[in-house]
Protein backbone atom coordinates (compact mmCIF):
# COMPACT_ATOMS: atom_id res chain seq x y z
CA UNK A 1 4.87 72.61 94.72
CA UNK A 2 3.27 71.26 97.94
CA UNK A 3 6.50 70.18 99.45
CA UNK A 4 7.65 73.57 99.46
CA UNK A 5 5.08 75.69 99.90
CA UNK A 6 5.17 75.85 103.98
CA UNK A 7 8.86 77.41 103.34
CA UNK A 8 7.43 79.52 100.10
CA UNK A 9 4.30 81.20 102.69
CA UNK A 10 6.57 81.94 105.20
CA UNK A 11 9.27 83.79 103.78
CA UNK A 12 6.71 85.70 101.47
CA UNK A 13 4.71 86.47 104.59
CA UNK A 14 8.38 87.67 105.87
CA UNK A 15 8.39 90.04 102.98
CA UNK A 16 5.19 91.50 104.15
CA UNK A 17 6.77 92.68 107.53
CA UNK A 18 7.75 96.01 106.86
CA UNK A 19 3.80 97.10 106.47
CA UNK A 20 2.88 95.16 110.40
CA UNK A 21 4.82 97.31 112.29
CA UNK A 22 1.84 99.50 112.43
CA UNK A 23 -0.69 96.96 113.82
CA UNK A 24 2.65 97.04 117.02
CA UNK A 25 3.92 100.07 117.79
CA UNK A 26 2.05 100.66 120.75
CA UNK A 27 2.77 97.49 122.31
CA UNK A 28 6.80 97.27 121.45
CA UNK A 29 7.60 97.81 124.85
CA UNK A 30 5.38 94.58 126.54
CA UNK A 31 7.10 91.52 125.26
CA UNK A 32 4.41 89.37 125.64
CA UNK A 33 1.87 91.33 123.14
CA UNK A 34 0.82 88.99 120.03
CA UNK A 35 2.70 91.28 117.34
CA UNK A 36 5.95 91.22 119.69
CA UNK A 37 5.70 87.34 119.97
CA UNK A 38 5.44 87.29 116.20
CA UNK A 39 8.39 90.10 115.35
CA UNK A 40 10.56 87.79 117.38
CA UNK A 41 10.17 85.18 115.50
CA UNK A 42 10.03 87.25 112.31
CA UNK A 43 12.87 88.33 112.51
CA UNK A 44 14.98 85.59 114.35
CA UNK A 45 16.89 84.37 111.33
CA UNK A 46 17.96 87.60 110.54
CA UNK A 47 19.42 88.69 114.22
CA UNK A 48 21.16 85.13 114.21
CA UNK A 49 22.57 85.68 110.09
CA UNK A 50 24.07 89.39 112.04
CA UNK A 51 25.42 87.19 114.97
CA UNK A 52 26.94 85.08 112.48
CA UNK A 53 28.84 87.28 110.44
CA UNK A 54 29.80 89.57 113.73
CA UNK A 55 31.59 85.95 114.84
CA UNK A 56 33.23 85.31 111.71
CA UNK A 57 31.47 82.43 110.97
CA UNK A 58 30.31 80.90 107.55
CA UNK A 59 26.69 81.13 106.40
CA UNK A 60 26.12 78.17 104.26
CA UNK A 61 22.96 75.69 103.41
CA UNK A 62 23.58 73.71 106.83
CA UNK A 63 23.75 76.95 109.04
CA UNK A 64 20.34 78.37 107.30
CA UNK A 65 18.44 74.92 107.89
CA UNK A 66 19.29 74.55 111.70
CA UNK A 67 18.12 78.65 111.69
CA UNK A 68 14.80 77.47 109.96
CA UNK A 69 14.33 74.77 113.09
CA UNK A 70 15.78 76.80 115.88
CA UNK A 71 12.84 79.56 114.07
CA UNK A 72 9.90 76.91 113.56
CA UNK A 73 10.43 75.60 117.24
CA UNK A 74 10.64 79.47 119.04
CA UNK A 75 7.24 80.05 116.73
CA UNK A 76 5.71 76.82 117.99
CA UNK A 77 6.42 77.83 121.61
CA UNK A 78 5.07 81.55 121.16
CA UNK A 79 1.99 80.22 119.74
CA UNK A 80 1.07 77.62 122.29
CA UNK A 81 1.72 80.55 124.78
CA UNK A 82 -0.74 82.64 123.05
CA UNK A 83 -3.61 80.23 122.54
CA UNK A 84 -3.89 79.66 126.30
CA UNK A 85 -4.78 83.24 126.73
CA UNK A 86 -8.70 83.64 126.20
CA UNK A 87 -8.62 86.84 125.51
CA UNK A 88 -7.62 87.16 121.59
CA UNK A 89 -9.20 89.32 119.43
CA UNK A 90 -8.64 91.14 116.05
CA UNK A 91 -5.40 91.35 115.26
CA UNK A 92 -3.85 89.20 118.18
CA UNK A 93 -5.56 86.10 116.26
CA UNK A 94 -4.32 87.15 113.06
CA UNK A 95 -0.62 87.16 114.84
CA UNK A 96 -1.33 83.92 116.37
CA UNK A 97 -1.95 82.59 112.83
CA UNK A 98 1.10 83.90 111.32
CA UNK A 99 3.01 82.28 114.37
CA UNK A 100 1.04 78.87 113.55
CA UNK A 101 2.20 79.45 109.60
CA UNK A 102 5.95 79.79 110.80
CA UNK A 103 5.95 76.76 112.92
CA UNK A 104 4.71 74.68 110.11
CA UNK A 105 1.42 74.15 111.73
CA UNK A 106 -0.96 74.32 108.93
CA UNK A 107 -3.93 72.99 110.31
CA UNK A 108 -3.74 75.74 113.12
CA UNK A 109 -2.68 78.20 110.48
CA UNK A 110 -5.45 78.40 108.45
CA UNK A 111 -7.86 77.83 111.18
CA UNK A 112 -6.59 81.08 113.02
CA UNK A 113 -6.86 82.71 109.67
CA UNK A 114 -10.69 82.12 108.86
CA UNK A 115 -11.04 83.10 112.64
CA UNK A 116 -9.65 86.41 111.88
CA UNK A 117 -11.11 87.50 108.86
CA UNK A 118 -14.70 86.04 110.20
CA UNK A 119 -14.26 87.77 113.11
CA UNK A 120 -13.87 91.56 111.36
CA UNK A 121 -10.60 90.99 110.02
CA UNK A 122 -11.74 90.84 106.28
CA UNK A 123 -12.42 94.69 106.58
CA UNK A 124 -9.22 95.74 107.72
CA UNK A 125 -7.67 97.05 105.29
CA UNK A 126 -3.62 96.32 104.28
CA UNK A 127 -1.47 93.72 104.61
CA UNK A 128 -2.52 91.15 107.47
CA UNK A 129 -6.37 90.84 105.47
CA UNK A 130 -4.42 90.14 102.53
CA UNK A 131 -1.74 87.70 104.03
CA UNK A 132 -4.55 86.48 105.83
CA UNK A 133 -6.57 85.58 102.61
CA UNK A 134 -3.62 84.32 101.41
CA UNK A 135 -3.25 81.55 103.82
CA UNK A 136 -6.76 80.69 103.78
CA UNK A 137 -6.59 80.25 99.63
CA UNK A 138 -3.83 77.69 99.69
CA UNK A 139 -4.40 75.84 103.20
CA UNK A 140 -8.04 75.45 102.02
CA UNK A 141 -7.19 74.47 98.43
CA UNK A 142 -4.60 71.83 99.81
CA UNK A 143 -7.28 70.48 102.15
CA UNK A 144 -10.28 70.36 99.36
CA UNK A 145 -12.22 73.04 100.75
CA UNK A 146 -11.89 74.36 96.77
CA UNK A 147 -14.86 76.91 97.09
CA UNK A 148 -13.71 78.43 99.97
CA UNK A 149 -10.10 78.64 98.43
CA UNK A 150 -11.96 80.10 95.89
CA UNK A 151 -13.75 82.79 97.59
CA UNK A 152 -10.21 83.44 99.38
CA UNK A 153 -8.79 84.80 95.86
CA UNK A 154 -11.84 86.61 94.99
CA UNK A 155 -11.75 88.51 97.83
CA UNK A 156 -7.81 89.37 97.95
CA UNK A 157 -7.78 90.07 93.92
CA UNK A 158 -10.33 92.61 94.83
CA UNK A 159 -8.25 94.17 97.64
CA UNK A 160 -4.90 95.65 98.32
CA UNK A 161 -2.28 95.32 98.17
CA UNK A 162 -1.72 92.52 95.57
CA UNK A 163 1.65 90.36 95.94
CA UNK A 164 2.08 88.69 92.32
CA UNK A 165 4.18 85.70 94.36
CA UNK A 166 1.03 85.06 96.66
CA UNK A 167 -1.54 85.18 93.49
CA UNK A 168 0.67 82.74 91.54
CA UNK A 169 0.43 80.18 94.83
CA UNK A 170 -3.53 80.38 95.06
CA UNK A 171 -3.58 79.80 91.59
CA UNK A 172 -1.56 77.09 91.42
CA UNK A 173 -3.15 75.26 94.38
CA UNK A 174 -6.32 75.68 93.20
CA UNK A 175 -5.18 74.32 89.72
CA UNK A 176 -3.98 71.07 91.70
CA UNK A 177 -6.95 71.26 93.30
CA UNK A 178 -9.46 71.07 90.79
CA UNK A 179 -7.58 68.68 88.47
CA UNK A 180 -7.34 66.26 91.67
CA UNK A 181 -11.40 66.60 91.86
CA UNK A 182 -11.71 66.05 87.83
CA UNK A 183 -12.99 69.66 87.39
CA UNK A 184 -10.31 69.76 84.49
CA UNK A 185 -12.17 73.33 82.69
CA UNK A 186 -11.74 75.17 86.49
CA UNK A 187 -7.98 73.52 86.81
CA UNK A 188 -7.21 74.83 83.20
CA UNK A 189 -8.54 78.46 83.75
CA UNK A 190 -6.16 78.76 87.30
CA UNK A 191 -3.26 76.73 85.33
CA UNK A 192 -2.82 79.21 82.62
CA UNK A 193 -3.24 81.80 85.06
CA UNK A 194 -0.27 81.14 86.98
CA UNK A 195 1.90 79.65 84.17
CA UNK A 196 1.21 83.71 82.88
CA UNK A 197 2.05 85.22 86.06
CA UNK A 198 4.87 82.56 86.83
CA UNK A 199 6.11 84.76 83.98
CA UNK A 200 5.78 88.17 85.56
CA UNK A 201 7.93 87.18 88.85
CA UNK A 202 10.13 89.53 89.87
CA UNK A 203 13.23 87.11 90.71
CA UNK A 204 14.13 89.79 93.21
CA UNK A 205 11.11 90.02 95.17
CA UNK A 206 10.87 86.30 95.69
CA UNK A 207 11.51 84.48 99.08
CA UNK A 208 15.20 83.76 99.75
CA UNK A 209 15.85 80.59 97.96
CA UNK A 210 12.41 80.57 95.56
CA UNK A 211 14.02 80.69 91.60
CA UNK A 212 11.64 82.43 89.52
CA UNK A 213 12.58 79.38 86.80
CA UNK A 214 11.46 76.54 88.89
CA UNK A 215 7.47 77.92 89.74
CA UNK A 216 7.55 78.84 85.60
CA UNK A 217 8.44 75.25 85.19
CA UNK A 218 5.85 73.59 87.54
CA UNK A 219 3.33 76.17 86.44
CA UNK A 220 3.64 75.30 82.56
CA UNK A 221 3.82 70.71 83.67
CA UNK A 222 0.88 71.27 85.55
CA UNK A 223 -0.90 73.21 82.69
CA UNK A 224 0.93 70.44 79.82
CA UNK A 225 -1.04 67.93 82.03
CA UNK A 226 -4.59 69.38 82.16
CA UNK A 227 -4.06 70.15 78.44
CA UNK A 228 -3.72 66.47 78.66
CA UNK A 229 -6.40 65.79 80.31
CA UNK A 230 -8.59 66.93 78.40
CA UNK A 231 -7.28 65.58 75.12
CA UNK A 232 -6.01 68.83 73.85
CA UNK A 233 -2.73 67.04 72.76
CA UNK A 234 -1.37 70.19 70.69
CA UNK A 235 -2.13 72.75 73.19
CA UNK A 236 0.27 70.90 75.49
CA UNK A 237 2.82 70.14 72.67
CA UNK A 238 2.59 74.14 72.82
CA UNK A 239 2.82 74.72 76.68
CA UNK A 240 6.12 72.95 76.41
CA UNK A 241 7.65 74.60 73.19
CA UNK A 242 6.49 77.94 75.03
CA UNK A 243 8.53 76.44 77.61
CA UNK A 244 11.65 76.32 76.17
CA UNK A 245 11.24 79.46 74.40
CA UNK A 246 11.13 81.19 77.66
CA UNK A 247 14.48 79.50 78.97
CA UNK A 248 15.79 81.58 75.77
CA UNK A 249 13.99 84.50 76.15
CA UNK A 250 14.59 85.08 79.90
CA UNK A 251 17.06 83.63 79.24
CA UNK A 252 17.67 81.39 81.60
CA UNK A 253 19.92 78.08 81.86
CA UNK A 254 18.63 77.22 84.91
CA UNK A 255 15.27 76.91 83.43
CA UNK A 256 16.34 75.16 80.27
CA UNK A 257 18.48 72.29 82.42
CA UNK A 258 15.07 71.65 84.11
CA UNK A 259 12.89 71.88 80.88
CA UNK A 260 15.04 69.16 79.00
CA UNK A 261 14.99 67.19 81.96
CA UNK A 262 11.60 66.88 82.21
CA UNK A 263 10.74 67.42 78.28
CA UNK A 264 14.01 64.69 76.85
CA UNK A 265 13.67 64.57 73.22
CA UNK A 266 12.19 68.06 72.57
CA UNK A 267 15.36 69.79 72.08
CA UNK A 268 14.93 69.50 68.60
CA UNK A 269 11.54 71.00 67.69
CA UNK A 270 12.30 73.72 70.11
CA UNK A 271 15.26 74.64 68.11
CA UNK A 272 13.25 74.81 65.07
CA UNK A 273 10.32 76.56 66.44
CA UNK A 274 13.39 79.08 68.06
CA UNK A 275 15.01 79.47 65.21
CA UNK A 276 11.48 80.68 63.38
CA UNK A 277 10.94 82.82 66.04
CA UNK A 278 14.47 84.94 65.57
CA UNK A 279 14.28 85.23 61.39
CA UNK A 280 10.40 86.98 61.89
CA UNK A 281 11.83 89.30 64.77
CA UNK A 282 9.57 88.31 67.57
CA UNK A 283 12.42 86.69 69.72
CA UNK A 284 14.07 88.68 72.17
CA UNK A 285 17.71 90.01 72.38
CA UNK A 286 20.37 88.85 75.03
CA UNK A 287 20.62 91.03 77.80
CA UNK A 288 23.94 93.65 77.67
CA UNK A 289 26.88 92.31 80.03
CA UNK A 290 28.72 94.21 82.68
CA UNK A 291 32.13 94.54 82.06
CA UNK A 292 34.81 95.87 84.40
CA UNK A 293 37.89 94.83 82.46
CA UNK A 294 38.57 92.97 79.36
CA UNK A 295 41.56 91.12 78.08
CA UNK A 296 42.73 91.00 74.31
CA UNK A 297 39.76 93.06 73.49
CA UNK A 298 38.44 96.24 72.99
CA UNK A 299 35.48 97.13 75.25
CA UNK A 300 32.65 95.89 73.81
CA UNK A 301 28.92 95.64 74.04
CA UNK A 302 26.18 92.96 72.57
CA UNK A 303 24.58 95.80 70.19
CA UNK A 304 28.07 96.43 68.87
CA UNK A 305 28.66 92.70 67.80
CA UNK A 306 25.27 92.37 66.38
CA UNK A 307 25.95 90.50 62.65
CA UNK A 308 28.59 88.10 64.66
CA UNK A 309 27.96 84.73 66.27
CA UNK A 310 28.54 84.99 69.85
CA UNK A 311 29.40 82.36 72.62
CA UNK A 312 29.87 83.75 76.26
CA UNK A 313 31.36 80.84 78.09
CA UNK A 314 30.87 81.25 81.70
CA UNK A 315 33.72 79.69 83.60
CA UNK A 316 35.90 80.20 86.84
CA UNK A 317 39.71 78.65 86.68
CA UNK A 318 38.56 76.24 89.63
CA UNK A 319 36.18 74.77 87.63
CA UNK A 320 37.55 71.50 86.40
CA UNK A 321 35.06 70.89 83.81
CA UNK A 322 35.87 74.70 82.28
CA UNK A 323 38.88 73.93 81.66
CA UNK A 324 38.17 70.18 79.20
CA UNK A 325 36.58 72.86 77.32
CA UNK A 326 39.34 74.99 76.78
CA UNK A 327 40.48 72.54 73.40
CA UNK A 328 37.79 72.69 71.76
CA UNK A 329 36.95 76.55 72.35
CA UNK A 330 40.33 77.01 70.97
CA UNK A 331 39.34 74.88 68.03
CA UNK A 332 36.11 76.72 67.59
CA UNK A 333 38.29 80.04 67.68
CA UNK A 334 40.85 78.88 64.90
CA UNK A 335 37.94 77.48 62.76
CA UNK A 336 35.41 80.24 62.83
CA UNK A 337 36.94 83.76 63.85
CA UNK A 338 36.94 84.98 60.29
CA UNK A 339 33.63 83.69 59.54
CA UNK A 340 31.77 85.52 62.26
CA UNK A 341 32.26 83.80 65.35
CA UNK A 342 32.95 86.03 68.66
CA UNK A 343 33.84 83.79 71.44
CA UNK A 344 33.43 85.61 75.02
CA UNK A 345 35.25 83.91 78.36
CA UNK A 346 33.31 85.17 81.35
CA UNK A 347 34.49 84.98 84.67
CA UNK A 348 34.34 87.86 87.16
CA UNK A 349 36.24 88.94 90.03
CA UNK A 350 34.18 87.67 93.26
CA UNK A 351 34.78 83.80 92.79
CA UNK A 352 38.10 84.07 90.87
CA UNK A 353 40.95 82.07 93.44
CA UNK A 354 38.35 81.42 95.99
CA UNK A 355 39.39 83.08 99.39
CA UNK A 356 42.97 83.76 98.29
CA UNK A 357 42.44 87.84 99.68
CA UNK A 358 43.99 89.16 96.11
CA UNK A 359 43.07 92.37 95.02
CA UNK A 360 41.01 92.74 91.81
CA UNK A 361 44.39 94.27 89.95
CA UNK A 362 46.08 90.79 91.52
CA UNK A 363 43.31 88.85 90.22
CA UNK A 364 43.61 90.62 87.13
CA UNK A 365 47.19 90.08 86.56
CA UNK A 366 46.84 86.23 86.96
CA UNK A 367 44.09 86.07 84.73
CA UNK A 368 46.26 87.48 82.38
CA UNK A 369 48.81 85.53 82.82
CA UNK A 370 46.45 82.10 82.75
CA UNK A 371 45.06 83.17 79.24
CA UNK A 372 48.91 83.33 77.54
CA UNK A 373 49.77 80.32 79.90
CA UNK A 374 46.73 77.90 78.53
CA UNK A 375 47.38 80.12 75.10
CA UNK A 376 43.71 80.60 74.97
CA UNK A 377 43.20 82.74 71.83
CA UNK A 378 39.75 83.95 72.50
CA UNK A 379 38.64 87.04 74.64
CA UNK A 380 38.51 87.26 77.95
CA UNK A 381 35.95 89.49 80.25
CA UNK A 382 35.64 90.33 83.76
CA UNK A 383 32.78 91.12 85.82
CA UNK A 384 33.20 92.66 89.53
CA UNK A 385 30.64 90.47 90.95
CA UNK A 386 28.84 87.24 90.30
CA UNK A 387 25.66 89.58 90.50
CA UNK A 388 26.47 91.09 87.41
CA UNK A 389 25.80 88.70 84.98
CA UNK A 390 24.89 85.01 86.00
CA UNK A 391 21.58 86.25 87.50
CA UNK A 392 20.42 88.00 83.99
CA UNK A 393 21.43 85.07 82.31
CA UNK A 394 19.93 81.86 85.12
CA UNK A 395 23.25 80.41 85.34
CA UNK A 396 24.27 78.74 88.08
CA UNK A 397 26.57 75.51 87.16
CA UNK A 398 29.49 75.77 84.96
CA UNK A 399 30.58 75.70 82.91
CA UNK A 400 27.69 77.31 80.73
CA UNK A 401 27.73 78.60 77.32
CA UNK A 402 24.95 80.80 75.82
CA UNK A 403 25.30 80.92 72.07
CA UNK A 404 23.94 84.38 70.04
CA UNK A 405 22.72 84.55 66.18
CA UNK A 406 23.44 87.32 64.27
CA UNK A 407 20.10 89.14 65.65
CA UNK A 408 21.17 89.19 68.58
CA UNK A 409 19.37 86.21 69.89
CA UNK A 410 20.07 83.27 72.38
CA UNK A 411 19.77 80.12 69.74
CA UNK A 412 21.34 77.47 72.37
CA UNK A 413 22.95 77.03 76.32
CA UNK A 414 24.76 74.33 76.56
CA UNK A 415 25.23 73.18 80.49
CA UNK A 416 28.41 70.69 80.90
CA UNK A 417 31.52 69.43 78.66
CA UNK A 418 30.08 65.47 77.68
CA UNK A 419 30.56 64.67 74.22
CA UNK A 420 27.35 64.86 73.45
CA UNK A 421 26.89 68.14 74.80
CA UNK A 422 30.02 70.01 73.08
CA UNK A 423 29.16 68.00 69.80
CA UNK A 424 26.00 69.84 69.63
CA UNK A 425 26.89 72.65 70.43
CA UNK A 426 29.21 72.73 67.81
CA UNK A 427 26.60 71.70 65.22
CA UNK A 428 24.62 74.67 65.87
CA UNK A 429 27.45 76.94 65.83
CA UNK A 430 28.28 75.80 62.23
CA UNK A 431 24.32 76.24 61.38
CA UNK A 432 24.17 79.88 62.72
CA UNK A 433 27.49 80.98 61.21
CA UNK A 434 26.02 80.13 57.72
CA UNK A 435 22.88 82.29 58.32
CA UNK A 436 23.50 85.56 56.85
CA UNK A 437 24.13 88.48 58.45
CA UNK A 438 22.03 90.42 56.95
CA UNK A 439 19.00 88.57 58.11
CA UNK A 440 20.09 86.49 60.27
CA UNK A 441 18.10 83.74 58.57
């Protein structure tokens, strides 16, 4: 969490920007003004993405990092600029904080901060009290000042307006906090805090980069290990279950590669506790696809096949790895299709042939053509965008395979085509196609 959390602050302060412009408007037209300084900066990575694209040129991982240093450097400048000036008051400090936060100078950060709100700034009302609390509760956490981190939360959970992303960070860093100072009954109580709002994230109101899956995944180790600490050896056995009940409930396979990394040998008991979960009716359903076009199959939805096993294979046809599963998917299909077993290939139009500047009715053609080519028996379905589906689902490697009961239920994702990894997956195809469909059980 700490590694990050310099990049986390300053793209959630970033969010925050649409509510300054009213601390600036007066002063847009003097360049030098605090809240100009800062807007530059601001919004810097943004003017350069629009430069980029206007150029033709690719923005890709190595393009956003020199941004983020070419950003950091133009904030370190415009703050040293500002803290010669002895005349900084009010809002021009809080400004010369947020430039501080940019740059990656924490120290100066979090000093300018308590400046601000000590100096009147804690009864302004809006945003820059807030972000300013904000700052204050994790710079002060990460530095032991723990009470004054504390006092920090207090005081913005009492105000507005309330970002969920910025609670979840004091929470967590005063979680670290107290566990690093042995106060393991404070750590717990901020722990399970932000393991439950770690929960409540909405993915798309995170900073750029920030998946929902990984904070819920530190947020539920760090609470495992204070459960720990303090002996409570089933409570943490239950943080991690919980764990891998939300990777299915999101669902997410993003979350579950993680959880089985860190949680090997689990799998198992999740399953079990999973599969309990489904026959009483307390798990929840898969979300609905969106379809644009399906081949050798009727349009259909998730409700409709409820009573069927159902395996949505996410795959693209550049995707080496997709395609060693294409045997035994086949196999799967010959074996089970007239016991219950709906198999679903997902691809969608964005990524299929790369750059090749096909149409979608191009696209569509060869993907018709590849399915009688590889003689793949199974259904095929189409998406418009990458958007459509992968995000609902946490999928980002391929190929991935989310497996349905007969409720309606994600039972297993499977990441990858090892051995291992297909052989399970095809034991727990055979177990859910001999629940019945009446139950489900």
């Amino acid at each position: 969490m700490k590694s990050s959390i310099r990049l986390l602050l300053a793209l959630a302060l970033a969010i925050s920007s649409s509510v300054l412009p009213m601390w600036s408007a007066a002063a847009q037209n003097v360049s030098s003004t605090p809240a100009a300084l800062y807007q530059e900066v601001n919004n810097y990575q943004q003017r350069r993405y629009q430069e980029l694209r206007a150029q033709g040129k690719t923005f890709d991982e190595e393009a956003a990092e020199k941004m983020g240093k070419e950003q950091r450097k133009l904030a370190a400048g415009h703050a040293t600029q500002l803290a010669t000036r002895g005349d900084l008051k009010g809002v021009d400090i809080f400004y010369l904080g947020m430039l501080y936060n940019i740059a990656d100078q924490r120290s100066e950060a979090f000093t300018a901060m308590r400046h601000f709100l000590a100096e009147g700034g804690a009864d302004v009302s809006g945003s820059p009290a807030q972000i300013a609390r904000n700052i204050v509760g994790v710079y002060g956490a990460q530095n032991k000042l723990v009470d004054e981190a504390e006092a920090a939360l207090a005081a913005y959970l009492s105000a507005e307006p309330k970002v969920p992303f910025h609670i979840f960070q004091m929470r967590m860093e005063l979680a670290q906090a107290r566990r690093k100072a042995k106060q393991h009954e404070q750590a717990l109580a901020h722990a399970a805090d932000a393991f439950a709002a770690a929960q409540t994230l909405d993915p798309e109101k995170l900073p750029p980069r920030t998946r929902r899956e990984q904070l819920i995944l530190d947020a539920g180790v760090t609470l495992a290990d204070i459960r720990q600490d303090l002996k409570q050896k089933e409570e943490a056995q239950a943080v991690v279950l919980k764990l891998y009940n939300l990777a299915f409930d999101l669902p997410s396979a993003n979350l579950y590669r993680v959880v089985t990394r860190r949680f090997a040998g689990k799998e198992r008991e999740a399953r079990e506790a999973r599969g309990t979960e489904a026959a009483a009716g307390r798990a929840k359903t898969a979300p609905e696809l969106t379809i644009a076009e399906w081949i050798d199959q009727p349009p259909v939805t998730l409700e409709e096949l409820r009573g069927n096993v159902v395996l949505i294979d996410f795959w693209y046809e550049w995707c080496g790895p997709c395609r060693m599963a294409f045997p035994t998917l086949k196999n799967w299909h010959k074996k089970y299709k007239d016991k219950g077993l709906t198999i679903i290939g997902l691809t969608d139009y964005q990524r299929t042939l790369g750059d090749s500047g096909m149409s979608e009715a191009q696209k569509l053609e060869w993907l018709r053509k590849f399915k009688t080519d590889e003689k793949l028996p199974y259904a095929f379905a189409v998406a418009k965008r990458v958007g459509d589906n992968q995000p609902a689902y946490g999928v980002s490697a391929y190929p991935t395979a989310m497996l349905i009961d007969r409720r309606g239920v994600v039972r297993h994702i499977s990441i990858g085509v090892s051995p291992q990894e297909l052989d399970e997956l095809g034991g727990i195809i055979e177990k859910l196609i001999k629940e019945p469909a009446e139950t489900g059980r």
